[in-house]
Protein backbone atom coordinates (compact mmCIF):
# COMPACT_ATOMS: atom_id res chain seq x y z
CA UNK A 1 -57.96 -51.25 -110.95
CA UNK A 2 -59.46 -53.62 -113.25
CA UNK A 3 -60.95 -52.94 -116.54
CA UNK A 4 -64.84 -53.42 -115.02
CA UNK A 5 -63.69 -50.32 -113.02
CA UNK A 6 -62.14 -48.21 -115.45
CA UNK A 7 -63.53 -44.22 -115.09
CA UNK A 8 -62.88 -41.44 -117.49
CA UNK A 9 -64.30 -37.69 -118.63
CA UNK A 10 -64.90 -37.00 -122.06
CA UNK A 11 -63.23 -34.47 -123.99
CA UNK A 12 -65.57 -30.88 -124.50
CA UNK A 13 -66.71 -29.98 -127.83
CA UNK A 14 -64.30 -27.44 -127.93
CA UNK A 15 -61.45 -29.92 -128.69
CA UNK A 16 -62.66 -30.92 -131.61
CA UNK A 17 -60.47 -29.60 -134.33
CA UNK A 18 -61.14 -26.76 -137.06
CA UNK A 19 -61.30 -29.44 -139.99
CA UNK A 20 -61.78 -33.88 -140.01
CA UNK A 21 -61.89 -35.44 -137.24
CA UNK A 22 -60.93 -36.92 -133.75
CA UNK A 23 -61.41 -40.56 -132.67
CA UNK A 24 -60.55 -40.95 -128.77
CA UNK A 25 -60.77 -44.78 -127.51
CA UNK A 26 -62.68 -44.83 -124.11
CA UNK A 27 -62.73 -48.51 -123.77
CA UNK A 28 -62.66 -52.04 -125.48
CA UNK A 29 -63.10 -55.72 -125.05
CA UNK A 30 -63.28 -58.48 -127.53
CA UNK A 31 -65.54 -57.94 -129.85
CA UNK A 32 -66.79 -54.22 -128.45
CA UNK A 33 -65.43 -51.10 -128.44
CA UNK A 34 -66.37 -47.00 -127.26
CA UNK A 35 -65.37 -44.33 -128.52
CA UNK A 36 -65.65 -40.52 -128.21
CA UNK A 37 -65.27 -38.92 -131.62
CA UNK A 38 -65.21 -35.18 -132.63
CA UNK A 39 -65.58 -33.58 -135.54
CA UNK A 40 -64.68 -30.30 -137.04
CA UNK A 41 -65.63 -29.10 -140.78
CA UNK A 42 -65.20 -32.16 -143.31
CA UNK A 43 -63.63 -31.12 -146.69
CA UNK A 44 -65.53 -33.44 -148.13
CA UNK A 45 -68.40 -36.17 -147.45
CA UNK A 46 -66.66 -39.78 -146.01
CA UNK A 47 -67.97 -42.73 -147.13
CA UNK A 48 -67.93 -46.08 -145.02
CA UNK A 49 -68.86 -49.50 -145.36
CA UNK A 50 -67.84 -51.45 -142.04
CA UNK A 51 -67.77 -54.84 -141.10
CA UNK A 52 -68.47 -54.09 -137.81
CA UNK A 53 -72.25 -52.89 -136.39
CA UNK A 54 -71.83 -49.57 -134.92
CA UNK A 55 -74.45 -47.01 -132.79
CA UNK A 56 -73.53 -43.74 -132.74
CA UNK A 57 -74.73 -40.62 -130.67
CA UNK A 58 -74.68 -37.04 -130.97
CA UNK A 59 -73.31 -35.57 -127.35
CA UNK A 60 -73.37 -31.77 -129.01
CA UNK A 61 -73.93 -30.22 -132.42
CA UNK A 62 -75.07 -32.37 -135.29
CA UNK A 63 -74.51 -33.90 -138.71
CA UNK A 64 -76.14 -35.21 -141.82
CA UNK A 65 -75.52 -38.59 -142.69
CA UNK A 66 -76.71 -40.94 -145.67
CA UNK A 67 -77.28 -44.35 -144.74
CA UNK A 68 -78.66 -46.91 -147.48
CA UNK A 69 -79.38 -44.17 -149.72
CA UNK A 70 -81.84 -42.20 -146.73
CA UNK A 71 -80.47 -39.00 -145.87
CA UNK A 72 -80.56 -38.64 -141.50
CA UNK A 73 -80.13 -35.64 -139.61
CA UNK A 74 -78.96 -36.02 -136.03
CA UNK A 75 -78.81 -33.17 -133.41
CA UNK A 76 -77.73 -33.42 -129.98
CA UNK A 77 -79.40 -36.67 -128.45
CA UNK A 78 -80.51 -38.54 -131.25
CA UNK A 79 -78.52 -41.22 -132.53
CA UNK A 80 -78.85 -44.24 -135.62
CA UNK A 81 -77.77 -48.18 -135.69
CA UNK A 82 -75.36 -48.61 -138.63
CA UNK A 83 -75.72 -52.37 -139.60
CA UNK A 84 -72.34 -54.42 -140.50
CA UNK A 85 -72.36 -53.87 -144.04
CA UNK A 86 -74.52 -51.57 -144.77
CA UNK A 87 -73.11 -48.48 -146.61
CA UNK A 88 -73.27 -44.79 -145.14
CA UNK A 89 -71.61 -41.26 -146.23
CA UNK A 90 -70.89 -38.79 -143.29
CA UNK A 91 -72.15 -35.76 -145.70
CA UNK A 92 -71.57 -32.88 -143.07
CA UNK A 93 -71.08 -31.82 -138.92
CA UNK A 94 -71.62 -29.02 -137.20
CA UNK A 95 -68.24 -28.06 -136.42
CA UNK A 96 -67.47 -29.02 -132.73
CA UNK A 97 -69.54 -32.32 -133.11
CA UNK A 98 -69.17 -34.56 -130.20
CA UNK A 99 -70.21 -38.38 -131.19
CA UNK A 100 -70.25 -41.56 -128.69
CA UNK A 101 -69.49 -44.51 -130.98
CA UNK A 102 -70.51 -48.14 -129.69
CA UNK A 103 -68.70 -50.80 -132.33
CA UNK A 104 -69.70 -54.76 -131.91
CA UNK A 105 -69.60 -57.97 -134.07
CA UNK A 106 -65.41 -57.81 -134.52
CA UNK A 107 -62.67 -58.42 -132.52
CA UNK A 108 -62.06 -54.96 -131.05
């Protein structure tokens, strides 16, 4: 089976663990990647600056991010474009957060 035919199932919510957080690779090519991620209770907020553009969705549960100084909440279904470079602070998730993470603009 080539790659164009690759099929998968996504882990549940409830295998996200009790604190931080999961990052499961569904599928890459140069320059783009998808991942599943899930998150638990942070001990603290996370702070990023990539140099890659990323969209991210909310599957289940929610969080509060800060992108660019703007504080965003996301529930289940709504999802933000984090711009290469632009700096953003994962403040807090629901605890059994499922995200679906679409990276571009690096080598994968």
């Amino acid at each position: 089976m080539t790659d164009v035919h690759r099929r998968g199932r996504l882990r549940p919510p409830a295998d996200a663990p009790d604190r931080g957080e999961i990052v499961e690779p569904l599928s890459s090519t140069p320059g783009f990647r998808v991942e599943q991620i899930l998150s638990g209770r942070l001990t603290g907020p996370v702070r990023y600056q990539q140099d890659h553009d990323e969209w991210v969705v909310v599957l289940a549960g929610g969080a509060v991010l800060e992108v660019d100084g703007d504080q965003v909440t996301l529930s289940a279904g709504e999802w933000v474009m984090l711009t290469n470079g632009v700096p953003h602070v994962l403040v807090s998730t629901q605890p059994g957060t499922s995200w679906l993470a679409v990276r571009g603009g690096s080598p994968a």
